[in-house]
Protein backbone atom coordinates (compact mmCIF):
# COMPACT_ATOMS: atom_id res chain seq x y z
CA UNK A 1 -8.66 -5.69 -10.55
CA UNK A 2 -6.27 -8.49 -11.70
CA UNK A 3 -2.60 -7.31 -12.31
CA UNK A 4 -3.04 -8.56 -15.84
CA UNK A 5 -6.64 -7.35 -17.05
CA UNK A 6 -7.43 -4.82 -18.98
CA UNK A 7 -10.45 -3.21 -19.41
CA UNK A 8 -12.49 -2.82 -22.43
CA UNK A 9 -12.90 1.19 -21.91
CA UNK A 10 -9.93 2.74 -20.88
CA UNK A 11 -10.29 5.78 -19.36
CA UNK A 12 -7.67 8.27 -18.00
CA UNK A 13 -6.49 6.75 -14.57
CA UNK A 14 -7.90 3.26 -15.19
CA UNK A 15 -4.58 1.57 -14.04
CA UNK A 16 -4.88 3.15 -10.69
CA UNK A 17 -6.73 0.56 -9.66
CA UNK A 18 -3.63 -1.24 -9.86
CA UNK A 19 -1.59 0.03 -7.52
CA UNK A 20 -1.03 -1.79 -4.23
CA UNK A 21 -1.31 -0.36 -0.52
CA UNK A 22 1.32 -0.24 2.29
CA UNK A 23 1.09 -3.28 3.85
CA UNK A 24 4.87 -2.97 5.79
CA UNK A 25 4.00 -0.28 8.35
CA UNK A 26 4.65 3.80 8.70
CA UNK A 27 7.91 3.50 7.52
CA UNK A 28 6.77 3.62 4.09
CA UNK A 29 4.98 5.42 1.52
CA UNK A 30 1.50 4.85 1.89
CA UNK A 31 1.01 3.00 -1.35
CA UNK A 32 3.12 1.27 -3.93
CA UNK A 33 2.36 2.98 -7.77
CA UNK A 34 4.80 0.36 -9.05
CA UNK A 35 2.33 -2.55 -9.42
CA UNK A 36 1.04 -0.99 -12.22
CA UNK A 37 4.11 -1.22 -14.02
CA UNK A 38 3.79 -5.00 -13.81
CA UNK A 39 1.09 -4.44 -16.52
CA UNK A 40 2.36 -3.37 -20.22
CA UNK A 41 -0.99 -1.20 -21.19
CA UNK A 42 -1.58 0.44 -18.19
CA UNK A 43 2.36 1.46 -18.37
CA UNK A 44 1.92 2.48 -21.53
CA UNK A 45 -1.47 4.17 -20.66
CA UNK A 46 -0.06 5.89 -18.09
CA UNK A 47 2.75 7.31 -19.76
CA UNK A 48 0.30 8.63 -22.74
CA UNK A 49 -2.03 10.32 -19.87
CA UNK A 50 1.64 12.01 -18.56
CA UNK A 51 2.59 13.28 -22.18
CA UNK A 52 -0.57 14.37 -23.27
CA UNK A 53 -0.51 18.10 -21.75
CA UNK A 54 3.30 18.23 -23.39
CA UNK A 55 2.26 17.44 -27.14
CA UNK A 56 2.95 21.27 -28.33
CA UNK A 57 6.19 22.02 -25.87
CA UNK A 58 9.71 21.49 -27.25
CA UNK A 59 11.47 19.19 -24.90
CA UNK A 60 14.98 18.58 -24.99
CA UNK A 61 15.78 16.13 -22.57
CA UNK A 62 13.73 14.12 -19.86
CA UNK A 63 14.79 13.92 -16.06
CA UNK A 64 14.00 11.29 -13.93
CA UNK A 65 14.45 11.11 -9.62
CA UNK A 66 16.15 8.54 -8.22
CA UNK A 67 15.33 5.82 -7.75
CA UNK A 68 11.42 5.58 -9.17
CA UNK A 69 11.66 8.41 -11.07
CA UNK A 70 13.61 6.38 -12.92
CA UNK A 71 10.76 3.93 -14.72
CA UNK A 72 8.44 6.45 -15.85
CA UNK A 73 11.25 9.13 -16.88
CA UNK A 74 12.93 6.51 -18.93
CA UNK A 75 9.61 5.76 -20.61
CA UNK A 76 8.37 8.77 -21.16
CA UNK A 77 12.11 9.65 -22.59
CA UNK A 78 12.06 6.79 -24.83
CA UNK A 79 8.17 7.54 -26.19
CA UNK A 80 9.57 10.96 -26.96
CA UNK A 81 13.01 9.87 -28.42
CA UNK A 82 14.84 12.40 -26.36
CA UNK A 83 17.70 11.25 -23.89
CA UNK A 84 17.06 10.92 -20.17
CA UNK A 85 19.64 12.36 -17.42
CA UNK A 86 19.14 10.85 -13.86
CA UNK A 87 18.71 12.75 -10.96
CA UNK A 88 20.64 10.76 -8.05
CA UNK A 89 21.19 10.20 -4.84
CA UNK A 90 24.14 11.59 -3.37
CA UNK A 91 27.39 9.21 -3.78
CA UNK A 92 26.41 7.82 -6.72
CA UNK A 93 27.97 9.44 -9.50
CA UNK A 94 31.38 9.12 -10.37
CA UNK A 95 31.71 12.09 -12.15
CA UNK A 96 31.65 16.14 -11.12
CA UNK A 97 28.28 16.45 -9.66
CA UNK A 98 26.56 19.77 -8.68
CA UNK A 99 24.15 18.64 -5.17
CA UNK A 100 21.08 20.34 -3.73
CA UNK A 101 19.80 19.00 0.10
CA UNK A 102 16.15 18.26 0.37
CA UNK A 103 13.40 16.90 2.96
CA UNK A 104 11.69 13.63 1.93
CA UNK A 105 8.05 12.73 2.26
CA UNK A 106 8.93 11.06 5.80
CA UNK A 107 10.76 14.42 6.51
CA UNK A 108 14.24 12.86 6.29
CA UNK A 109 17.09 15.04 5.26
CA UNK A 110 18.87 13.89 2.13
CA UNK A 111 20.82 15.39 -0.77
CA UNK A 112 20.44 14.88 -4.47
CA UNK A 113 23.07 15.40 -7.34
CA UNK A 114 22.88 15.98 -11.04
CA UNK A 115 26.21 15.49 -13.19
CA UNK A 116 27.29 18.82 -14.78
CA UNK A 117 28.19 18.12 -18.49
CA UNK A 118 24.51 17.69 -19.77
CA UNK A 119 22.64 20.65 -18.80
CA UNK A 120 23.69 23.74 -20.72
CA UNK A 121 21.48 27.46 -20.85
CA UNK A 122 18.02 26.86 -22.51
CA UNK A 123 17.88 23.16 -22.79
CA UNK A 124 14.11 22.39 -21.89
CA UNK A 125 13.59 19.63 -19.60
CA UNK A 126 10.89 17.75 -18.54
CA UNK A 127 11.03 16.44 -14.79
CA UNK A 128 9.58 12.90 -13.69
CA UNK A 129 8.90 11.43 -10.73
CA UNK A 130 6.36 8.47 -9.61
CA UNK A 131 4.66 10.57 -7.00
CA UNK A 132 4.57 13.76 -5.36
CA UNK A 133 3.27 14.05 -1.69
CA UNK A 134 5.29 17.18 0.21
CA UNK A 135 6.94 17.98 -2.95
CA UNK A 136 10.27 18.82 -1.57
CA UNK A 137 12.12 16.09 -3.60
CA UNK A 138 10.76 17.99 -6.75
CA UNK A 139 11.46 21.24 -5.75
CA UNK A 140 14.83 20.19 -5.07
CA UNK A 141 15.32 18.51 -8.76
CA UNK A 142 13.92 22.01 -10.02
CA UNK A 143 16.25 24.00 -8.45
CA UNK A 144 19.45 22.05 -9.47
CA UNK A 145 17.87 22.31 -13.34
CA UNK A 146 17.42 26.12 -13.16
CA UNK A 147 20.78 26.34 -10.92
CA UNK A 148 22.59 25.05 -14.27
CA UNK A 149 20.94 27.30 -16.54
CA UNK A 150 17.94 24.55 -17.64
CA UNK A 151 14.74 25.37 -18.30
CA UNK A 152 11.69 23.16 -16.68
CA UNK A 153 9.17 22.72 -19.63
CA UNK A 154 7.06 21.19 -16.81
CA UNK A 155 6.73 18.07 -14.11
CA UNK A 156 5.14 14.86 -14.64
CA UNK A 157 4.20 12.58 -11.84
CA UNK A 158 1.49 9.62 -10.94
CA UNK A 159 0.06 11.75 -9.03
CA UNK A 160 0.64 15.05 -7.21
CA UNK A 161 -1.26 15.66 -3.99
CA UNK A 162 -2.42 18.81 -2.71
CA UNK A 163 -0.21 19.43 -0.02
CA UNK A 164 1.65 22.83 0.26
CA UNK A 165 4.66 21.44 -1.94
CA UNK A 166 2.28 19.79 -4.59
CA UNK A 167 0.09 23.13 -4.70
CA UNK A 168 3.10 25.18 -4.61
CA UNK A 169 4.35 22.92 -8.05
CA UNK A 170 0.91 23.48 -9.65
CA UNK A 171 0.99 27.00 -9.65
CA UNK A 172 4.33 27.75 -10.84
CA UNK A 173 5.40 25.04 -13.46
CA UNK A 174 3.51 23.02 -16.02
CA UNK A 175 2.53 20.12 -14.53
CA UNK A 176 0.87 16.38 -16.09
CA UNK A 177 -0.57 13.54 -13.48
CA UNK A 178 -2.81 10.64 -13.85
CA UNK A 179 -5.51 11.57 -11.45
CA UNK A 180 -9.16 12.25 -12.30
CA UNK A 181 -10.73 14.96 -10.44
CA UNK A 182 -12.89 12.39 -8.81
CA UNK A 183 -10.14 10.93 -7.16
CA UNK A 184 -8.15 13.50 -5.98
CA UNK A 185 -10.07 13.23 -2.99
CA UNK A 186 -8.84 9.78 -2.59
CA UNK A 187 -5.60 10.54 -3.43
CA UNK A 188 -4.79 13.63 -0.96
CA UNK A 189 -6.60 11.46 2.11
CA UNK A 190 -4.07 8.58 1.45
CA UNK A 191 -6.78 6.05 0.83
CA UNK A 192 -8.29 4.33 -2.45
CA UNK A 193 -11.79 2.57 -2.10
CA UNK A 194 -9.76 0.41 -4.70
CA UNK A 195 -7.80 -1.04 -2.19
CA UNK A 196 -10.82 -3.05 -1.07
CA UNK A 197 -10.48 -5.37 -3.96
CA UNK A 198 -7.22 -6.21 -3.06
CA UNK A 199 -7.12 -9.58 -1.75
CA UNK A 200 -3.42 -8.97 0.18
CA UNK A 201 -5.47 -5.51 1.38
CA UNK A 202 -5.71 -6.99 5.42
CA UNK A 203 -3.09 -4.81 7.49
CA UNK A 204 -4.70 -2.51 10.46
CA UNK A 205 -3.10 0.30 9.81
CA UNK A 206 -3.42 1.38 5.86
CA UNK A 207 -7.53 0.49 6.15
């Protein structure tokens, strides 16, 4: 599908189509949601499809991950007129940070921080990140919400796939993604029959 059309039915998930494959090698993720940014519905679709399992929780505040985390939780913060607090990478933050250490999708070990003047006992907060493969970056962000006295209303992301981590988010927390059933499949073998369409869609390794 071209970056810029839109189709006439839009379904849940009809942006997916969007989204580009790895085309740089192992060193990456194995596909790159943020193409479908580059198109105002399906950004706007896609944030809908997020929200829609949130419509009767109070939120108080929307988190976003560093760094992609970023885009949708600052979308889906301004569609809800709440006020987003970012989730960084350690060394960024100038101010008094509290840190939790975490394992990547590529199984690097990293730390995240979260400044302490914004999270207070009870404040409900939504967590958003673009995707979640092992889940270990999101169970990190949890636990430095809950360590401050938050309370996760739930997690939104792309997509969530059913590795331990992802299962192990499903089952205890609210949780929102853009994935039809039918493509779950798809999503949890790292491939999309999409990709085919893709004329740029010629590396060896991400067929």
């Amino acid at each position: 599908m071209d970056a810029l059309a839109v189709p006439a039915d839009r379904t849940k998930g009809w942006y997916l189509s969007l989204m580009a494959p790895n085309t740089k090698g192992p060193a990456f993720a194995w596909l790159d949601p943020s193409r479908l940014y580059c198109n105002s519905q399906a950004l706007a679709d896609c944030v809908k499809d997020l929200l829609s399992p949130f419509h009767e929780e109070s939120i108080d505040i929307v988190a976003g991950i560093d760094a992609m985390g970023f885009i949708l939780g600052a979308c889906v913060a301004t569609t809800l007129g709440k006020g987003f607090l970012t989730i960084r990478k350690a060394g960024h933050l100038c101010v008094e940070t509290q840190g939790q250490n975490y394992s990547d999708y590529s199984g690097r070990e990293k730390r995240m921080e979260m400044r302490m003047d914004v999270l207070k006992p009870g404040i409900r907060v939504l967590l958003v990140d673009q995707w979640i493969e092992t889940g270990g970056t999101m169970k990190a962000a949890i636990e430095l919400v809950e360590r401050l006295g938050g309370t996760v209303v739930g997690v939104a992301a792309v997509a969530i796939e059913n590795t331990e981590g992802g299962k192990w988010i499903k089952e205890k927390y609210k949780f929102s993604h853009c994935i039809p059933e039918e493509l779950q499949g798809q999503i949890d073998q790292k491939y999309l029959n999409s990709f085919k369409a893709l004329t740029f869609y010629n590396c060896e390794f991400c067929k």
